[in-house]
Protein backbone atom coordinates (compact mmCIF):
# COMPACT_ATOMS: atom_id res chain seq x y z
CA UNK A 1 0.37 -8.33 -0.22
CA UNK A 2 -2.66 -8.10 1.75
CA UNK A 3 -4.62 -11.23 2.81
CA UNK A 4 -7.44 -9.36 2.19
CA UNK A 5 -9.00 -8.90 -1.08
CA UNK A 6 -9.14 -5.09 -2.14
CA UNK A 7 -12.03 -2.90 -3.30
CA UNK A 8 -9.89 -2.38 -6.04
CA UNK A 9 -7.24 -3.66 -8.45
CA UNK A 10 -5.43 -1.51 -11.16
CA UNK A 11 -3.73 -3.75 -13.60
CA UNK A 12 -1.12 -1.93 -15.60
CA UNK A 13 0.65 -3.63 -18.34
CA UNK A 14 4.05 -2.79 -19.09
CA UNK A 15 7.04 -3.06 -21.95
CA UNK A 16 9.81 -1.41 -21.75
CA UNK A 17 8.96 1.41 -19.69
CA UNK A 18 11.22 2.40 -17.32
CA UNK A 19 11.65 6.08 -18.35
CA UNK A 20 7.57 6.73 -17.88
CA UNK A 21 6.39 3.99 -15.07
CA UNK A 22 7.89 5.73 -12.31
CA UNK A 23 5.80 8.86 -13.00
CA UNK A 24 2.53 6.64 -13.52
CA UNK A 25 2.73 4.94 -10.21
CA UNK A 26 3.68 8.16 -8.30
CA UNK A 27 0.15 9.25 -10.28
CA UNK A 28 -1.64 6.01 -9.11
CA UNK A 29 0.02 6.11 -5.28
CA UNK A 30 -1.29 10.21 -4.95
CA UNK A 31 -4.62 9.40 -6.46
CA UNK A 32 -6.12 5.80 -4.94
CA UNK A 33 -3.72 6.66 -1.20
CA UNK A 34 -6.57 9.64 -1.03
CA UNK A 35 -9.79 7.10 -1.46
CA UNK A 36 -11.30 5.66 1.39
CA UNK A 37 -11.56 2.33 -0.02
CA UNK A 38 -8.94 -0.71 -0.36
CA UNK A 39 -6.26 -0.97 -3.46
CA UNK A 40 -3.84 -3.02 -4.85
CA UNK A 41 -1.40 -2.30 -7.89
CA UNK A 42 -0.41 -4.84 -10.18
CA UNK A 43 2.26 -4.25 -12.54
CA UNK A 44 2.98 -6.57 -15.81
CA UNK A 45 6.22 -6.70 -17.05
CA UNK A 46 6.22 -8.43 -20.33
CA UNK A 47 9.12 -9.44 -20.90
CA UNK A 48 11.42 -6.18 -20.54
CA UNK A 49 14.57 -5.65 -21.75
CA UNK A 50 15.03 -2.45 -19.95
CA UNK A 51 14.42 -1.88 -16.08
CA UNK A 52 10.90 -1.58 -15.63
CA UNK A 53 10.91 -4.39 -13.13
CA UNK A 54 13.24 -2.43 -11.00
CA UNK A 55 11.32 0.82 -11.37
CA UNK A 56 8.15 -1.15 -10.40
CA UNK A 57 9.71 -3.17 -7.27
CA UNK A 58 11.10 0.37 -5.99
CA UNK A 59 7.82 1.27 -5.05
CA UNK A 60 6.43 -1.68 -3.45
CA UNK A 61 5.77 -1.38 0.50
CA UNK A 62 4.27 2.14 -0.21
CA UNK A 63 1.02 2.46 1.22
CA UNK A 64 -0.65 0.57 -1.01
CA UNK A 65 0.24 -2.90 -2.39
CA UNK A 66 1.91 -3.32 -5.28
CA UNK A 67 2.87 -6.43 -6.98
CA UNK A 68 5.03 -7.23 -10.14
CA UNK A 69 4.15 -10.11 -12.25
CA UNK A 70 7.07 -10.90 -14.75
CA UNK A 71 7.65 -13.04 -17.51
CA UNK A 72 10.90 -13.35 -19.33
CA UNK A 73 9.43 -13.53 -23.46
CA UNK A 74 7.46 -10.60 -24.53
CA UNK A 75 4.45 -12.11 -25.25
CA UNK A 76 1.71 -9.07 -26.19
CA UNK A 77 -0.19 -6.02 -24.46
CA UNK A 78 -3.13 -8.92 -24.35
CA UNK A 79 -1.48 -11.43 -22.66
CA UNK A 80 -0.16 -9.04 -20.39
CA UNK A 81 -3.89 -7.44 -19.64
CA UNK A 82 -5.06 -11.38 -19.29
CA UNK A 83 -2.22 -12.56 -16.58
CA UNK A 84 -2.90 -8.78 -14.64
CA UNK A 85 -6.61 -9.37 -14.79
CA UNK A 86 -6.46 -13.60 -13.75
CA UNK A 87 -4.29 -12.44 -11.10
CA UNK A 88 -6.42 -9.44 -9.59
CA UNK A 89 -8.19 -9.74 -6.22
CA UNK A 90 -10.28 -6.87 -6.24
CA UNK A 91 -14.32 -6.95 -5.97
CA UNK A 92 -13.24 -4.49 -9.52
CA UNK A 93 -10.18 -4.81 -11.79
CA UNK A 94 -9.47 -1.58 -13.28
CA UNK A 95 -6.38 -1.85 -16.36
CA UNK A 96 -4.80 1.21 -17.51
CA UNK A 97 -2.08 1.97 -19.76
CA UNK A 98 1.57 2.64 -18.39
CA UNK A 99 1.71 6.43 -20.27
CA UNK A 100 -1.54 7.41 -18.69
CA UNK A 101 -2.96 8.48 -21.89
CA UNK A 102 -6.07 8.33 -19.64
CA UNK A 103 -5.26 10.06 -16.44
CA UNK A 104 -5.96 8.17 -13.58
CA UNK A 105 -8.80 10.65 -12.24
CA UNK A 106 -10.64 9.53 -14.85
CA UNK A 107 -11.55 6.82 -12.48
CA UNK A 108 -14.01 9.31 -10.88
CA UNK A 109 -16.15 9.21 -13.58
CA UNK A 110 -16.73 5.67 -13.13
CA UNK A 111 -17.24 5.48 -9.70
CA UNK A 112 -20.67 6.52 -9.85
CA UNK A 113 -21.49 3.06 -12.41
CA UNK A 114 -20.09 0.60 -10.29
CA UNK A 115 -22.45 1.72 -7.57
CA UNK A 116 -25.17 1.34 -10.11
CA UNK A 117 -24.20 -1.88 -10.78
CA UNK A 118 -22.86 -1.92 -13.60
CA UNK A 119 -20.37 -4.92 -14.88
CA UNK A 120 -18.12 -3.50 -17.35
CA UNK A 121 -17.22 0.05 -17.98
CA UNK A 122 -15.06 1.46 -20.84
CA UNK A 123 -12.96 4.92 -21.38
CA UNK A 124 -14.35 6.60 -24.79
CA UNK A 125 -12.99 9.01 -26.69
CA UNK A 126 -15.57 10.08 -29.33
CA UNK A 127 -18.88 10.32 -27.28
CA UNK A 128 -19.99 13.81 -25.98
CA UNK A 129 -18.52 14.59 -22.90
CA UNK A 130 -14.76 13.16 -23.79
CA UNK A 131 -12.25 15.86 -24.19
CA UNK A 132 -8.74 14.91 -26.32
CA UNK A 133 -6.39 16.83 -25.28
CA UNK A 134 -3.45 15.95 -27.96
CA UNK A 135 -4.78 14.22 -31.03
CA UNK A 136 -3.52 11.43 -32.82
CA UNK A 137 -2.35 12.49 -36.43
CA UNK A 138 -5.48 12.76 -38.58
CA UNK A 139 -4.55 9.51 -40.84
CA UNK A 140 -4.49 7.33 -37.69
CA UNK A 141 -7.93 9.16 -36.19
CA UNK A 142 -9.41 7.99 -39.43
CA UNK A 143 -8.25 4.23 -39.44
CA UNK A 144 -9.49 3.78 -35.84
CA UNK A 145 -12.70 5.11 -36.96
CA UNK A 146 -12.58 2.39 -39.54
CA UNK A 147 -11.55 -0.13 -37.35
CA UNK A 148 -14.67 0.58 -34.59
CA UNK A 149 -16.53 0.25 -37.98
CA UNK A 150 -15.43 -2.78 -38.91
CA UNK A 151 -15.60 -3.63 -35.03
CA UNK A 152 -19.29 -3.40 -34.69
CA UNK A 153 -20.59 -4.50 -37.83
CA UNK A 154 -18.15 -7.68 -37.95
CA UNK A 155 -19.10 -8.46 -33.94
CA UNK A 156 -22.62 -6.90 -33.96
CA UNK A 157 -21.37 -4.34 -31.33
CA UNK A 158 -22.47 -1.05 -30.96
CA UNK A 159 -19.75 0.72 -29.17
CA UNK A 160 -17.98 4.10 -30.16
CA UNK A 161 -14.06 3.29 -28.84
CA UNK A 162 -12.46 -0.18 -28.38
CA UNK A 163 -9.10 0.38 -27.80
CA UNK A 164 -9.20 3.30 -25.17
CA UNK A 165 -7.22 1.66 -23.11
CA UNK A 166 -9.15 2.24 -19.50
CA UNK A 167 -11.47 -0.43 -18.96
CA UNK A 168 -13.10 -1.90 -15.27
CA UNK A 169 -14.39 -4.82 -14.75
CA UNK A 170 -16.56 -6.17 -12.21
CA UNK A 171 -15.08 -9.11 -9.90
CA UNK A 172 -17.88 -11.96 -11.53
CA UNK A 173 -17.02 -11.06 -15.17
CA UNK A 174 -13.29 -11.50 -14.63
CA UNK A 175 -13.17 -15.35 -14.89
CA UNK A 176 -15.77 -15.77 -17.57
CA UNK A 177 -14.24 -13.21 -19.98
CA UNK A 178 -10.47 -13.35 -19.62
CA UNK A 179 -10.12 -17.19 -19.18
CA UNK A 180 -12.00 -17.12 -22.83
CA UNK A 181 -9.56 -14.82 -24.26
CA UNK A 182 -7.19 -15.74 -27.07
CA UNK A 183 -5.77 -13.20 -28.21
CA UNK A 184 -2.59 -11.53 -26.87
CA UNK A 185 -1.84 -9.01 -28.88
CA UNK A 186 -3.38 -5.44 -30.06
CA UNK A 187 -7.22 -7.06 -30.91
CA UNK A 188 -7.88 -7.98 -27.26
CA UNK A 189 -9.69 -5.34 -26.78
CA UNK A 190 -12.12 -6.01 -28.94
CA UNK A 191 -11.86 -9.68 -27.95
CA UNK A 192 -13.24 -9.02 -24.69
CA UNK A 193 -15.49 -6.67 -25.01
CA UNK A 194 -17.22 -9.25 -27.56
CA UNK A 195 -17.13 -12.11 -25.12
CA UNK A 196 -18.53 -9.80 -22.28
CA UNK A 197 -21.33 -8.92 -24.95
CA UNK A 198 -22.07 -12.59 -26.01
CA UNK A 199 -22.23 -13.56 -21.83
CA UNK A 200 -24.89 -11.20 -21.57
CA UNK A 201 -22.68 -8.66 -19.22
CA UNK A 202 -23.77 -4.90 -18.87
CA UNK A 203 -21.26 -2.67 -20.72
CA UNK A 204 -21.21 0.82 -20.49
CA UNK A 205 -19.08 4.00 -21.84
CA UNK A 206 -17.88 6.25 -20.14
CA UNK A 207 -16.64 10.19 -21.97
CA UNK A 208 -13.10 10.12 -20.47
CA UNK A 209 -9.96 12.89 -21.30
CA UNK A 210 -7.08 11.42 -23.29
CA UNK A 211 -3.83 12.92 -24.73
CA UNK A 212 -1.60 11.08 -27.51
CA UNK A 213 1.60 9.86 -26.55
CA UNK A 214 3.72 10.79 -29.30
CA UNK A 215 6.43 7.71 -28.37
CA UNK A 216 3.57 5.27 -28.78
CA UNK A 217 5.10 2.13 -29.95
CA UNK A 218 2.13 0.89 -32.17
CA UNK A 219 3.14 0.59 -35.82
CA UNK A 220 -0.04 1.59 -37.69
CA UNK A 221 0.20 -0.08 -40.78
CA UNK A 222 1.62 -3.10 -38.80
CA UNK A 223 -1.03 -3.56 -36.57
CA UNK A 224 -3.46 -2.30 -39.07
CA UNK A 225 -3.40 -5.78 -40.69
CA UNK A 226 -2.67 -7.47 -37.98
CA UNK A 227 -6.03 -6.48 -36.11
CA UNK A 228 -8.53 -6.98 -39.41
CA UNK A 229 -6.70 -10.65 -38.95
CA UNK A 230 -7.78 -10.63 -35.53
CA UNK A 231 -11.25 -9.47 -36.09
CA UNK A 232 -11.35 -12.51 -37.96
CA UNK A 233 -10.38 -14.80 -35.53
CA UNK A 234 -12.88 -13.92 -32.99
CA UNK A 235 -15.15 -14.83 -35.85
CA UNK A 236 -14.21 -18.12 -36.32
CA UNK A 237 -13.07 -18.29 -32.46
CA UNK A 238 -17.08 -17.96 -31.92
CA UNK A 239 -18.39 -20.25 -34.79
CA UNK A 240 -15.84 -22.84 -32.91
CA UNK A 241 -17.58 -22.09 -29.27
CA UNK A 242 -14.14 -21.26 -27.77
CA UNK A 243 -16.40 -18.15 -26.04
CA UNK A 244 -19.39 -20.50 -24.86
């Protein structure tokens, strides 16, 4: 790695994915080797069973940086997102999920924010301006509408998507937010975008494309339940001053 600290780090969390990683960093190598400004690639492996950590080391000493972070116990997409983001050394840390539901280009579109100045920007899906490109089946379109519901009026947020999973952050938030987080699995999205709210950080959205990924490995009703838990937590989490 390079002494010195990038423009830009892309955290990308990773489970299991050996058969689609390859393609994503060949996507992220193309895209950021054609900017004129600084990158590094940090790769999450939590916990894999499979070879992602092989697929990921393959392509480090391209031309620019990757590292692999790896931990042997799976411990959750948060966690994951947490150690990427703690370990980033980028003036921004961008994270973005291992399928590219959210093509990397996308990253155009929030290019012209962080010049303004702005601290946190967010992928959404359901503000004008977004274009889905393969929908989710209608039944889990609906619950995630329920659950940004639930979201906001539980938090006192007003944001249309929370778990788009595209999401920059400028270098001064990093610290504050993700050294507060406590959640490591599916609710950290919220979780952060709650504490960056209560620090007094400027959050935007951003109208990104998106496309299902039909081998998704969220179980609805699972994580359903397990995320109205979570909502819960940041509650009390809060009322405790864990996020002061």
């Amino acid at each position: 790695m390079s002494t010195a600290a990038p423009y830009l780090s892309v955290v990308i969390p990773a489970f299991n994915e050996e058969k689609r990683l390859g393609k994503t960093l060949e996507g992220m190598l193309d895209y950021f080797g054609g900017k004129d400004y600084s990158c590094e690639l940090l790769v999450v492996d939590d916990g894999s069973t499979d070879e992602t950590s092989t697929v990921a080391c393959s392509y480090a000493g391209s031309r620019i940086p990757l590292e692999v972070i790896r931990y042997e116990m799976n411990r959750g997409k948060g966690y994951a997102i947490k150690t990427g983001m703690l370990a980033s050394r980028g003036d921004y840390a961008l994270f973005a999920d291992a399928d590219m539901s959210t093509p990397v280009e996308m990253f155009d579109r929030f290019e012209p924010h962080l010049k303004d100045g702005v601290e946190v920007i967010i992928g959404t899906r359901k503000t004008r301006g977004a274009f889905v490109g393969k929908h989710q089946p209608f039944y889990r379109e609906n619950m995630g509408k329920v659950f940004t519901w639930l979201s906001n009026f539980t938090l006192g947020l007003r944001l249309t998507d929370f778990t788009c999973g595209f999401k920059c952050f400028h270098r001064r938030t990093i610290e504050p937010v993700f050294s507060s987080q406590r959640i490591a699995g599916w609710g950290y999205d919220t979780e952060i975008l709650f504490i960056a709210s209560k620090k007094g950080f400027r959050i935007e959205e951003v109208p990104v494309s998106w496309f299902n990924d039909e081998a998704t490995r969220v179980k609805l009703w699972k994580n359903v339940f397990t995320c109205l838990a979570e909502l819960y937590q940041i509650r009390q989490n809060d009322r405790k001053g864990l996020y002061s």
